[in-house]
C-alpha atoms as a PDB file:
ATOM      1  CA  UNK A   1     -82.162-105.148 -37.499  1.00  0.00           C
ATOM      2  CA  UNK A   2     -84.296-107.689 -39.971  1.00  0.00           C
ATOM      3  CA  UNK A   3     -86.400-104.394 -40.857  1.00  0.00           C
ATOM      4  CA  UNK A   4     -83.306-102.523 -41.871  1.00  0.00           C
ATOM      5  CA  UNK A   5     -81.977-105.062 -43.537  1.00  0.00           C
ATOM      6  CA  UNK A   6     -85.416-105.616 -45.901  1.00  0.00           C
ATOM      7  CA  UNK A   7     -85.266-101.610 -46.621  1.00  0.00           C
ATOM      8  CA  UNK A   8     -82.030-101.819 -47.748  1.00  0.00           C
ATOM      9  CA  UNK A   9     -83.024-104.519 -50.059  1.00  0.00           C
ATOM     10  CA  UNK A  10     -86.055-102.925 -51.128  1.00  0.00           C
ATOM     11  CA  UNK A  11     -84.385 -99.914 -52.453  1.00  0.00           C
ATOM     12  CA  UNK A  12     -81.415-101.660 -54.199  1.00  0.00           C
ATOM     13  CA  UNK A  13     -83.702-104.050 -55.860  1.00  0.00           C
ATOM     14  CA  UNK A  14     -85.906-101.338 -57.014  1.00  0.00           C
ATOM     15  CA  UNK A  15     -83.125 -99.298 -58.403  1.00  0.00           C
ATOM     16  CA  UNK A  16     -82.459 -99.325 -62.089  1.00  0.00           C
ATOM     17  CA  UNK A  17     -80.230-101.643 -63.498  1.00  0.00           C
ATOM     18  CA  UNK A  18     -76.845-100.375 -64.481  1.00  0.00           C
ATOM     19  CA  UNK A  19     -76.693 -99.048 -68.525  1.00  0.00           C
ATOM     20  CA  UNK A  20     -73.813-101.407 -70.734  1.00  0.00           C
ATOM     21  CA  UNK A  21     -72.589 -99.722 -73.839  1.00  0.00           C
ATOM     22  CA  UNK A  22     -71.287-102.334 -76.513  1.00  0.00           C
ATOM     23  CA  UNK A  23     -68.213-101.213 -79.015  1.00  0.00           C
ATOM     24  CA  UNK A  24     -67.797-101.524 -82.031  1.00  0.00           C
ATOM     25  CA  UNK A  25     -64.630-100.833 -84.625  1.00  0.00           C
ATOM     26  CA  UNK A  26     -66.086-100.024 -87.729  1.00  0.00           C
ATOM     27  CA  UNK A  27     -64.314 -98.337 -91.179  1.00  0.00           C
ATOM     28  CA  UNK A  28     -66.588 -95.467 -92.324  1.00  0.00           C
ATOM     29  CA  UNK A  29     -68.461 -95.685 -95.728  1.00  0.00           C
ATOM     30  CA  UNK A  30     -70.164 -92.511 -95.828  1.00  0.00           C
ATOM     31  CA  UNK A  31     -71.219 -89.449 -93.727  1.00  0.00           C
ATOM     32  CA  UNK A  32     -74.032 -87.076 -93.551  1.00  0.00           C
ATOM     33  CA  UNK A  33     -73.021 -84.162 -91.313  1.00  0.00           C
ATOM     34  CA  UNK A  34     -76.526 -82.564 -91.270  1.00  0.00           C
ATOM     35  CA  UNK A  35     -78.134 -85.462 -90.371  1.00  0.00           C
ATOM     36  CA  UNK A  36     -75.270 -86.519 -87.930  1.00  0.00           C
ATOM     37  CA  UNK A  37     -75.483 -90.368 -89.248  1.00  0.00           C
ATOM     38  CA  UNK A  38     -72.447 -92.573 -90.484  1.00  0.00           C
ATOM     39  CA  UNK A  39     -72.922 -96.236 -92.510  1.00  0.00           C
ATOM     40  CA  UNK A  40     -70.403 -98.204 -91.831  1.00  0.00           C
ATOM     41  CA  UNK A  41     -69.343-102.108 -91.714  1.00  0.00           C
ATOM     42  CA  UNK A  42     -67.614-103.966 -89.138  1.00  0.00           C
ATOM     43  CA  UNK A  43     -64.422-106.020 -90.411  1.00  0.00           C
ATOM     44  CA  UNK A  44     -66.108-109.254 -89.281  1.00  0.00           C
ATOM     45  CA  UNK A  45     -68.651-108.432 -91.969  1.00  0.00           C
ATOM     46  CA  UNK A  46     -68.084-106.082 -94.653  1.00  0.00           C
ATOM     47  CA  UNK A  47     -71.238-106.869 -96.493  1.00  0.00           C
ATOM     48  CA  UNK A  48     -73.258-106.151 -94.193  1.00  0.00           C
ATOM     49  CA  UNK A  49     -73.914-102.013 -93.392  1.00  0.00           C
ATOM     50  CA  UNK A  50     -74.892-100.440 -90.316  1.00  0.00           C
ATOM     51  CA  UNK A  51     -76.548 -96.889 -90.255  1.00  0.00           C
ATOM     52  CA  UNK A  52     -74.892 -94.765 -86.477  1.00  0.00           C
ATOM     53  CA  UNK A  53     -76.615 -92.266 -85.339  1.00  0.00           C
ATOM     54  CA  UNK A  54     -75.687 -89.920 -82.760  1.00  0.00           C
ATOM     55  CA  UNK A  55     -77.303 -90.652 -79.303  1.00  0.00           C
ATOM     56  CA  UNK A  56     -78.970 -87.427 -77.311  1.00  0.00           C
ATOM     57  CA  UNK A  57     -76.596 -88.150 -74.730  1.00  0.00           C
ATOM     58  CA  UNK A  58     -72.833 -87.830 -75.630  1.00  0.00           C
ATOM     59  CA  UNK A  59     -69.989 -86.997 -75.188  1.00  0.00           C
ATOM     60  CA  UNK A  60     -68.720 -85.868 -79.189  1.00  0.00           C
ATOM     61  CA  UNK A  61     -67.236 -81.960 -79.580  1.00  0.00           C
ATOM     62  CA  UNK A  62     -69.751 -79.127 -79.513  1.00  0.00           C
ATOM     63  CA  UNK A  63     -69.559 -75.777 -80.908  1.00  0.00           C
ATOM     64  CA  UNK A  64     -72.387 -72.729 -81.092  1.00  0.00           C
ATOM     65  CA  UNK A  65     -73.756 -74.532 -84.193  1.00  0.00           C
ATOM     66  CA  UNK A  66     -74.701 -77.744 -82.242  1.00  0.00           C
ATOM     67  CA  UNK A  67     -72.843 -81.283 -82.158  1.00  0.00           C
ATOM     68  CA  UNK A  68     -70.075 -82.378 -84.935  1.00  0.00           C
ATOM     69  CA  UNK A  69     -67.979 -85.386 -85.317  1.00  0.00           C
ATOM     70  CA  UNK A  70     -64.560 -85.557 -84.430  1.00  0.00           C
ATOM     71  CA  UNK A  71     -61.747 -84.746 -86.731  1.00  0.00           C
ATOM     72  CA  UNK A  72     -61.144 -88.672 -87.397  1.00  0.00           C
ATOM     73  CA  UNK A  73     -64.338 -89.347 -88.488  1.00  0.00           C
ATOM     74  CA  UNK A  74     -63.537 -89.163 -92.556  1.00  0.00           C
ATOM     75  CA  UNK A  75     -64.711 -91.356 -95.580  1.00  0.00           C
ATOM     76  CA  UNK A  76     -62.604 -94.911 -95.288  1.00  0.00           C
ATOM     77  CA  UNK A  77     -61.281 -93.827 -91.571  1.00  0.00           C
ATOM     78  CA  UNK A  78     -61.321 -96.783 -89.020  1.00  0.00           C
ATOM     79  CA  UNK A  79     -62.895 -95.835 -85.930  1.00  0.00           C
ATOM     80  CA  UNK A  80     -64.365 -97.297 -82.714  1.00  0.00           C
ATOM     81  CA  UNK A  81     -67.725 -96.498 -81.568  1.00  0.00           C
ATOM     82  CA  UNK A  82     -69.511 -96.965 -78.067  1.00  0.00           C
ATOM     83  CA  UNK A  83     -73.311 -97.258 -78.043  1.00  0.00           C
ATOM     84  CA  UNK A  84     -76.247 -99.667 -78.163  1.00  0.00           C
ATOM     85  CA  UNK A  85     -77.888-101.778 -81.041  1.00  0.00           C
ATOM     86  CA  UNK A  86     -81.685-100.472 -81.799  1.00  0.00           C
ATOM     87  CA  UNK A  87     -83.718-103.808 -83.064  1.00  0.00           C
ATOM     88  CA  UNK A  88     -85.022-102.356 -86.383  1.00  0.00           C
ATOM     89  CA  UNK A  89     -85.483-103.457 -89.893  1.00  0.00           C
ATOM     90  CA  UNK A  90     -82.315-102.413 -90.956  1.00  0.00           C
ATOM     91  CA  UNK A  91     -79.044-102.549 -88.351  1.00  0.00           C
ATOM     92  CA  UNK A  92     -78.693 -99.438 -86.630  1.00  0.00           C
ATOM     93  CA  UNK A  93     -76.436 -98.245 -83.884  1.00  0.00           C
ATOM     94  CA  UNK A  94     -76.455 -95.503 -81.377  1.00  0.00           C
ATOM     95  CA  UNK A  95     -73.684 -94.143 -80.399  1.00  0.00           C
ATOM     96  CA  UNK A  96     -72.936 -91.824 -77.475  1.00  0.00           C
ATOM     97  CA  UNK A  97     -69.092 -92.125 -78.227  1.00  0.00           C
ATOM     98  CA  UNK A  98     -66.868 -91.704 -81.499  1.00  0.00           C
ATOM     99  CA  UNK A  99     -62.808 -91.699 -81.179  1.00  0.00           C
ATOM    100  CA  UNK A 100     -59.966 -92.611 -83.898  1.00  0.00           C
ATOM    101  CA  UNK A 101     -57.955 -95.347 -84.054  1.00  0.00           C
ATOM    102  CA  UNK A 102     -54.434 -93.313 -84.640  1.00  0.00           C
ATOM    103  CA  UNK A 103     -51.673 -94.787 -82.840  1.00  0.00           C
ATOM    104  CA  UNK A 104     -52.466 -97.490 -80.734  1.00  0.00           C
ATOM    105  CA  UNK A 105     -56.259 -96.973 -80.210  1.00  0.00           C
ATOM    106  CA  UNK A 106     -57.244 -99.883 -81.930  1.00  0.00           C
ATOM    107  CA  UNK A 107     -55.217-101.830 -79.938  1.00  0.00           C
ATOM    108  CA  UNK A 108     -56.716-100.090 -76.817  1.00  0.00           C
ATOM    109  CA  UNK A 109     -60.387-100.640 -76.925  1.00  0.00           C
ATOM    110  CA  UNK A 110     -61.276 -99.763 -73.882  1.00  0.00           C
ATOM    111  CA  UNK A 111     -59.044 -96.635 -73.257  1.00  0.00           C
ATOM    112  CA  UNK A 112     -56.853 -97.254 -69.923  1.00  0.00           C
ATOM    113  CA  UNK A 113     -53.751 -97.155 -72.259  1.00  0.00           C
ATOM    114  CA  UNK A 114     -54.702 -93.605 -73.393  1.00  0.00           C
ATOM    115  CA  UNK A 115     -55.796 -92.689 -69.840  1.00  0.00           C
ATOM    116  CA  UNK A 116     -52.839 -93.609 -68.491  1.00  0.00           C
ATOM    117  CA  UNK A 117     -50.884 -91.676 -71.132  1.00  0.00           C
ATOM    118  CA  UNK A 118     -52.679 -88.309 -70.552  1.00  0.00           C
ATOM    119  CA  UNK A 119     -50.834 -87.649 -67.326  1.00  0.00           C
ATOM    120  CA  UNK A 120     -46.954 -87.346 -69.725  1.00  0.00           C
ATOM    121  CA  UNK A 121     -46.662 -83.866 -71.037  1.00  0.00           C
ATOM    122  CA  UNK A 122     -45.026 -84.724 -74.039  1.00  0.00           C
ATOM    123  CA  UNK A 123     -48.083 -86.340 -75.576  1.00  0.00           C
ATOM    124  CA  UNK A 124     -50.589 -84.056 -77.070  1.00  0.00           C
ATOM    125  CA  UNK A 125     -54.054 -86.292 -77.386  1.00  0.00           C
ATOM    126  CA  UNK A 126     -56.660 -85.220 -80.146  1.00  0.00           C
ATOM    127  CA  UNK A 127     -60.304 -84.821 -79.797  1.00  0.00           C
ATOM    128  CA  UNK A 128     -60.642 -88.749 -81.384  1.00  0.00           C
ATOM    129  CA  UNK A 129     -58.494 -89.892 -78.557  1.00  0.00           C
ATOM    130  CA  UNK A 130     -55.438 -90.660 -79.767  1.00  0.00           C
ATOM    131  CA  UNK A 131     -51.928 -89.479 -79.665  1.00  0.00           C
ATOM    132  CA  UNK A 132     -51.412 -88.751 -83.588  1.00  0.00           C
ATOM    133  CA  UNK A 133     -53.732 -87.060 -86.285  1.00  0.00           C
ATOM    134  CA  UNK A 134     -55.882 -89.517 -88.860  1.00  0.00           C
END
């Protein structure tokens, strides 16, 4: 039984640790579409910029020309961003996830509200997930 009990150990402390995304809500200064990279700045400190750039995984639409950003994603839009901070010279973010903050997605940062919306047929939910257009 001790034997079992060590291999069990073995393998879940030799597993990976689990991946944490931080979030962000950022208002977009500028966008580069080829490049798929945003600047933005956080409300806590607008003088300071941070360069986003589009993680290799994602989840942001696709189409036959490659990745694009969502709809909301526009010049002075507010929008919330998952990812991870890279440690570089200047700040940069990765994000794997881009949605809009149109009704109450601000308000929701972490989604359940909209998840738990999705099941009512009357709402139609965007590609920035959210209820109404930016």
């Amino acid at each position: 039984m001790k034997e079992k009990i060590a291999i069990i150990l073995l393998l879940l402390l030799g597993s990976s640790p689990a991946f944490c995304q931080e979030f962000l809500m950022v208002r977009v200064l500028t966008i580069d579409h080829e490049a798929l990279e945003l600047t933005v700045i956080t409300p806590a400190d607008p003088d300071s910029q941070i360069t986003v750039r589009i993680a290799e995984k994602n989840v942001l639409p696709q189409s036959d020309q490659g990745i694009f950003f969502p709809r909301c994603v526009a010049q002075g839009s507010t929008i919330r961003i998952w990812g991870t901070r890279e440690e570089l010279e200047t700040p940069l973010f990765v994000a794997s996830e881009i949605r809009g903050c149109g009704g109450s997605g601000c308000s929701d940062p972490t989604g359940v509200r909209l998840r738990l919306r999705k099941d009512r047929k009357h709402k139609k939910h965007s590609e920035c997930g959210n209820s109404g257009s930016q």
